[in-house]
Structures are given as structure tokens and as C-alpha cells.
C-alpha atoms as a PDB file:
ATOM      1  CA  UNK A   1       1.780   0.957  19.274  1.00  0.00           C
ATOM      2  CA  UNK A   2       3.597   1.392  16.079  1.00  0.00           C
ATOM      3  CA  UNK A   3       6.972   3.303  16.171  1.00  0.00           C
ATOM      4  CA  UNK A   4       7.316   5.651  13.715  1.00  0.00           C
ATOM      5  CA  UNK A   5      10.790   7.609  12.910  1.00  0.00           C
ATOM      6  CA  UNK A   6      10.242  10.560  11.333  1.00  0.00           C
ATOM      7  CA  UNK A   7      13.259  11.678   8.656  1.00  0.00           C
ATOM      8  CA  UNK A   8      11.403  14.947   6.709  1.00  0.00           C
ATOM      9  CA  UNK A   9       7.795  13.267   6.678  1.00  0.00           C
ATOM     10  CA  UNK A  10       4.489  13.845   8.457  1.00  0.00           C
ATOM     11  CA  UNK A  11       3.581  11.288  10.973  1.00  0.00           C
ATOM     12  CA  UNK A  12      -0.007   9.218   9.655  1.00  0.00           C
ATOM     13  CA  UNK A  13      -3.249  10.109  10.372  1.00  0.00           C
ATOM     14  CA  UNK A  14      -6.643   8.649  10.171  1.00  0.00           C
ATOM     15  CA  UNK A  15      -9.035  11.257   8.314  1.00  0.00           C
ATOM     16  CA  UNK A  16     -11.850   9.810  10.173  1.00  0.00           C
ATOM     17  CA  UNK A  17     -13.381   8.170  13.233  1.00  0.00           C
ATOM     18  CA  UNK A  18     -14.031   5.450  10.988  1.00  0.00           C
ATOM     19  CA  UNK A  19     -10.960   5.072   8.641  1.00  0.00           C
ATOM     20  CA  UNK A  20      -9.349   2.205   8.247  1.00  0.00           C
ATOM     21  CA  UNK A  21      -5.935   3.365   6.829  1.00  0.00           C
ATOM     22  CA  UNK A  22      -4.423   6.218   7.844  1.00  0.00           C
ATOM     23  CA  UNK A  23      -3.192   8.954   5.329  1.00  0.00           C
ATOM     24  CA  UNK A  24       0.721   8.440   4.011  1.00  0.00           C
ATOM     25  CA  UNK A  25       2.061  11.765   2.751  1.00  0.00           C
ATOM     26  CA  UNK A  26       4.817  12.481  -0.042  1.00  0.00           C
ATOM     27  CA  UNK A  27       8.312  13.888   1.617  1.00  0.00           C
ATOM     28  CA  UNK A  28       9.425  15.575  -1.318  1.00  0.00           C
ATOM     29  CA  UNK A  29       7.785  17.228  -4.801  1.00  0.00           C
ATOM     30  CA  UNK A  30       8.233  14.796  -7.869  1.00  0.00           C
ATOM     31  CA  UNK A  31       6.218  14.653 -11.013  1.00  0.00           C
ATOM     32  CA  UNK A  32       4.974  11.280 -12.498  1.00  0.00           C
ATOM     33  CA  UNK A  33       5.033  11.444 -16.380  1.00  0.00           C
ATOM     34  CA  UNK A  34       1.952   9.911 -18.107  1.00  0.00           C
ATOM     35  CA  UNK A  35       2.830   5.851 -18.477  1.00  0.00           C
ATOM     36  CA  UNK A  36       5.368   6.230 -15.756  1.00  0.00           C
ATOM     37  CA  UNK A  37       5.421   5.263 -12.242  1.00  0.00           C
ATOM     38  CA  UNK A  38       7.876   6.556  -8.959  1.00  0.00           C
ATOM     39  CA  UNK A  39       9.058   5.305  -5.914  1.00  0.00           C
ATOM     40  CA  UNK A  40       7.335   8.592  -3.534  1.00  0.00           C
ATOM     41  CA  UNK A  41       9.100   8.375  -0.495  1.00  0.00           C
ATOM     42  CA  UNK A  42       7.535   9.212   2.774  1.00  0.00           C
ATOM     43  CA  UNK A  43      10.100  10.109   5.490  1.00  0.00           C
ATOM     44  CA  UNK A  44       8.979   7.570   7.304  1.00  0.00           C
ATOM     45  CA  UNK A  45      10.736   4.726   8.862  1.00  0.00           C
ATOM     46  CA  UNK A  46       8.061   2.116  11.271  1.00  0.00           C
ATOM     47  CA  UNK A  47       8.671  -0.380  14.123  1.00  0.00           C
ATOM     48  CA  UNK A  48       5.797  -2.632  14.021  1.00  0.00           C
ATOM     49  CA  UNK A  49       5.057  -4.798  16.608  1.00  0.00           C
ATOM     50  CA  UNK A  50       5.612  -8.653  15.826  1.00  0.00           C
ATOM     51  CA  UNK A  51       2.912 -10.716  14.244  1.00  0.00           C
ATOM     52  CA  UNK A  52       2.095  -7.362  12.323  1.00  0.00           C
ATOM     53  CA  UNK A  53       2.099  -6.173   8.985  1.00  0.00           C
ATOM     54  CA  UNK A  54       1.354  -2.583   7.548  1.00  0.00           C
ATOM     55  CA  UNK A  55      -0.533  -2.262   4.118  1.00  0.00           C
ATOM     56  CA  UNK A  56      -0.089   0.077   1.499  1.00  0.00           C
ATOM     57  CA  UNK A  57      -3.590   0.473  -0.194  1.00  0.00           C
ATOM     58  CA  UNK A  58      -4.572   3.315  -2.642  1.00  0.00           C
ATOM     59  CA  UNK A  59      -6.450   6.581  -2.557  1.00  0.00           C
ATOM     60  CA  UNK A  60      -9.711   6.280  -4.322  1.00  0.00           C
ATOM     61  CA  UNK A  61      -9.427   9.797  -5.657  1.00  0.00           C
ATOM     62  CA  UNK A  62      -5.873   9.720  -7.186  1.00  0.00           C
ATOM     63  CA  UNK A  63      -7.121   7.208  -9.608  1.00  0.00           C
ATOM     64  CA  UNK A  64     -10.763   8.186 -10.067  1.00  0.00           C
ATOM     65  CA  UNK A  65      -9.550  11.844 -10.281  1.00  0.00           C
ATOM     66  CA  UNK A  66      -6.247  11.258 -11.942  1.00  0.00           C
ATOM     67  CA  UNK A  67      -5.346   8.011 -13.205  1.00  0.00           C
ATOM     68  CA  UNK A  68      -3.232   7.264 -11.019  1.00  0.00           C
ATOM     69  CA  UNK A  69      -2.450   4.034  -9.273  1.00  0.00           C
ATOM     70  CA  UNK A  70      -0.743   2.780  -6.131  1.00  0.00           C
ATOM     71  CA  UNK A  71       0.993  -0.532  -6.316  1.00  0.00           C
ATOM     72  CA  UNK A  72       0.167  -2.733  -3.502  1.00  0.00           C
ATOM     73  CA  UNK A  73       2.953  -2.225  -0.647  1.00  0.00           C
ATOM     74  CA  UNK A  74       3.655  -4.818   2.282  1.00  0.00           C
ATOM     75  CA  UNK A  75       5.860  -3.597   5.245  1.00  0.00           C
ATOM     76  CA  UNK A  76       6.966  -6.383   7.084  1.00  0.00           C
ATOM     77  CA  UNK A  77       7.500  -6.132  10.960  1.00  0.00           C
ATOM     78  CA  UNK A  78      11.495  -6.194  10.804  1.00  0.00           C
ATOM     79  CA  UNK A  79      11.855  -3.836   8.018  1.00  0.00           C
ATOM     80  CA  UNK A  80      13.259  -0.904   8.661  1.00  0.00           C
ATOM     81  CA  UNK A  81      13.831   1.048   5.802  1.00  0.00           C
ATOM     82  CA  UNK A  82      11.847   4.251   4.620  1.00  0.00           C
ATOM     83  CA  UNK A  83       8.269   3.554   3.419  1.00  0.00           C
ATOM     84  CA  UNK A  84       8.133   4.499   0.154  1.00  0.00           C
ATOM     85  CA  UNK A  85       4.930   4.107  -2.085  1.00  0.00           C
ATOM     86  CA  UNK A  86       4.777   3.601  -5.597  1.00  0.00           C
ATOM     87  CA  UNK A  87       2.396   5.022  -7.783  1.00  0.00           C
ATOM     88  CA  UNK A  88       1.683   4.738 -11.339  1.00  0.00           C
ATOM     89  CA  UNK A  89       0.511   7.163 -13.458  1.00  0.00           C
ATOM     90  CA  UNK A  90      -2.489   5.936 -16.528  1.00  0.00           C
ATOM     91  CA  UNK A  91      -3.560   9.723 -17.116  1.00  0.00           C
ATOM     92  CA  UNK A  92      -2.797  11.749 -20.281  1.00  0.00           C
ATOM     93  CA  UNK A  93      -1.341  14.109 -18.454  1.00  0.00           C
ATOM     94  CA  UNK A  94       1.802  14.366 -15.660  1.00  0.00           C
ATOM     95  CA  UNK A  95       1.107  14.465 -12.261  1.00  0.00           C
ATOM     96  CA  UNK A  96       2.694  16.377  -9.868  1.00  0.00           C
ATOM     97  CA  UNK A  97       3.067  15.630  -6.126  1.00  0.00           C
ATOM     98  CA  UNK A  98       3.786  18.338  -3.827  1.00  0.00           C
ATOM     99  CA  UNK A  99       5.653  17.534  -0.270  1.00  0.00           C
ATOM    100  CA  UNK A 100       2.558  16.776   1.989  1.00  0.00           C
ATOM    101  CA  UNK A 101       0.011  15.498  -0.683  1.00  0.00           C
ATOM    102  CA  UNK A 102      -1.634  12.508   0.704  1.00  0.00           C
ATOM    103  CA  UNK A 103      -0.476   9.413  -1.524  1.00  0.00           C
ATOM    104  CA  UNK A 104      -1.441   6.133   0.086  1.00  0.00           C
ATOM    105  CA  UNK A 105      -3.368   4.811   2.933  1.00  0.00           C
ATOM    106  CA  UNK A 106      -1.881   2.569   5.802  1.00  0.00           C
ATOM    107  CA  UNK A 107      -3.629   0.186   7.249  1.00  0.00           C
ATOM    108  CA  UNK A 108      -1.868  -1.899  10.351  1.00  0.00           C
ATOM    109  CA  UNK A 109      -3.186  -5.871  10.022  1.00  0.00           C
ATOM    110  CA  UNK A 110      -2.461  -8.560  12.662  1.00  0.00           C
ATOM    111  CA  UNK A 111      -0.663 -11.532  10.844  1.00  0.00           C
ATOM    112  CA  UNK A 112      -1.155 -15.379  11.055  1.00  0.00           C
ATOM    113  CA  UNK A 113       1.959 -17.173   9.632  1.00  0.00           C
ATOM    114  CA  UNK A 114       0.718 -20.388   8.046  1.00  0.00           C
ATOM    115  CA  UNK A 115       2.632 -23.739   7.758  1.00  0.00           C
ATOM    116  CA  UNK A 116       3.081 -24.887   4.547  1.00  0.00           C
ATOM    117  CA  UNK A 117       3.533 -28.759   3.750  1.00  0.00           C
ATOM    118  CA  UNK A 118       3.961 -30.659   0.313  1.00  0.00           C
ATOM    119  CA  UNK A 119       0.738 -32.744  -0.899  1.00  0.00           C
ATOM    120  CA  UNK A 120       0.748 -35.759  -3.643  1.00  0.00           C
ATOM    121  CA  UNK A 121      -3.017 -34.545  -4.020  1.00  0.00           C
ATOM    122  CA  UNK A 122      -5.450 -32.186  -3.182  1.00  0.00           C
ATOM    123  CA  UNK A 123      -9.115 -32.330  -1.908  1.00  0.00           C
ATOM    124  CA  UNK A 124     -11.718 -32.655  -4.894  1.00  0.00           C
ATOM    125  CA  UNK A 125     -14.370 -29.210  -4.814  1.00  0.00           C
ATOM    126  CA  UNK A 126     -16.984 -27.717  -6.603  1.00  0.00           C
ATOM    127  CA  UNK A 127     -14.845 -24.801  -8.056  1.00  0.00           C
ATOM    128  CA  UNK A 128     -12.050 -27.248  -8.961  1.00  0.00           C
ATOM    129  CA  UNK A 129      -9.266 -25.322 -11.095  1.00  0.00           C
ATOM    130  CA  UNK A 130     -11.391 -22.116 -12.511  1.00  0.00           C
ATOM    131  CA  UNK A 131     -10.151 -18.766 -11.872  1.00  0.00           C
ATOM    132  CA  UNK A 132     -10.217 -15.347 -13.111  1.00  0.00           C
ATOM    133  CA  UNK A 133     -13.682 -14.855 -12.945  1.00  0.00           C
ATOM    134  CA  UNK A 134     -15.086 -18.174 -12.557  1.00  0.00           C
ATOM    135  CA  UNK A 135     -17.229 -17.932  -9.454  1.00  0.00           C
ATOM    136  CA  UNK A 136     -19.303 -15.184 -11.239  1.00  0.00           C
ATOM    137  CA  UNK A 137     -22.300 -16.627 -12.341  1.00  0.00           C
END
């Protein structure tokens, strides 16, 4: 179970049976100039359980409807600050957030900490150094 502390915020909620992330809502009204971006906070403070990680992800209809994009958010286990999500805004137009809008979806991920070692070489594949693209044939 995730802890949540709730400081002027709306506890998350999955829209659906089916969702993956569940809704993160704005504390507080703020307006988002075109070409600028805000920290929204949430009211929200979470105790994840160990060897978990929450996810900020975006809203598909913030930027499809509004240009507006959410910046990719990683809440580690120990932190225990307020979750705030950041959101940039591409439209022509500002945007204005209203306490209770729906900014950001959570999602809750079970995390595998790798161990890292240094390596004179690598192995030799098929994809070698390409990038950006290169698998799309």
C-alpha cells in the first residue's frame, strides 16, 4: 500500500478498471504562459514501499488538446517531499489550471536495482553503435 499524506490535494484515483496510472490533480490555480513551463504542485506527499518507484507520465489530452506537456517525473521510495509535476506549455495560447484539474498520471512500478561494473570492452552485435532511429527499417 502506498502512503499518501494529504496537505490541500485530492488523494489519486484510477479513472478506470483498467488504468494504469492513476489521476494526479493540481492543489492550487496557476496559469502556464505559452513557451513556459511550472512546477504544479499536488498536495501530496507518498510513502512508497521499498523496491518501488512512482512515475509521473502525461495526460494524452493536455497535449493533444492543448499543447501541453508533462516532463517525465520519478519519485523515489525515500522521498518525501510534495509531488509536484511539471508541465510545459507548446500552445499559442496560456493555459490555466484550476485546483482539481487532473495534470498527470501515476503509475506505481516495482524496481530492480542493477549492479553496475567497469568493462575494457563490450560484446560485438548486430545494432552496434546506431541510435536515434536506427532500428527502423
Amino acid at each position: 500500500m502506498v502512503r499518501v499524506q494529504i496537505e490541500g490535494g485530492v488523494l489519486p484515483e484510477y479513472a478506470s478498471e483498467g488504468a494504469a496510472g492513476a489521476d494526479l490533480r493540481a492543489r492550487e490555480a496557476l496559469a502556464i504562459p505559452p513557451g513556459g513551463r511550472a512546477a504544479v504542485p499536488t498536495g501530496l506527499r507518498l510513502a512508497l514501499p521499498p523496491g518501488y518507484v512512482g512515475l509521473v507520465w502525461p495526460r494524452s489530452g493536455l497535449a493533444v488538446r492543448h499543447g501541453i506537456d508533462t516532463l517525465a517525473g520519478v519519485i523515489d521510495s525515500d522521498y518525501r517531499g510534495e509531488v509536484r509535476v511539471v508541465l510545459v506549455n507548446h500552445g499559442q495560447e496560456p493555459f490555466q489550471i484550476a485546483p482539481g484539474d487532473r495534470v498527470a498520471q501515476l503509475l506505481i512500478q516495482r524496481v530492480e536495482r542493477a549492479a553496475f561494473g567497469e568493462a575494457s570492452a563490450l560484446d560485438v552485435t548486430e545494432r552496434g553503435q546506431g541510435g536515434f532511429g536506427s532500428t527502423g527499417r
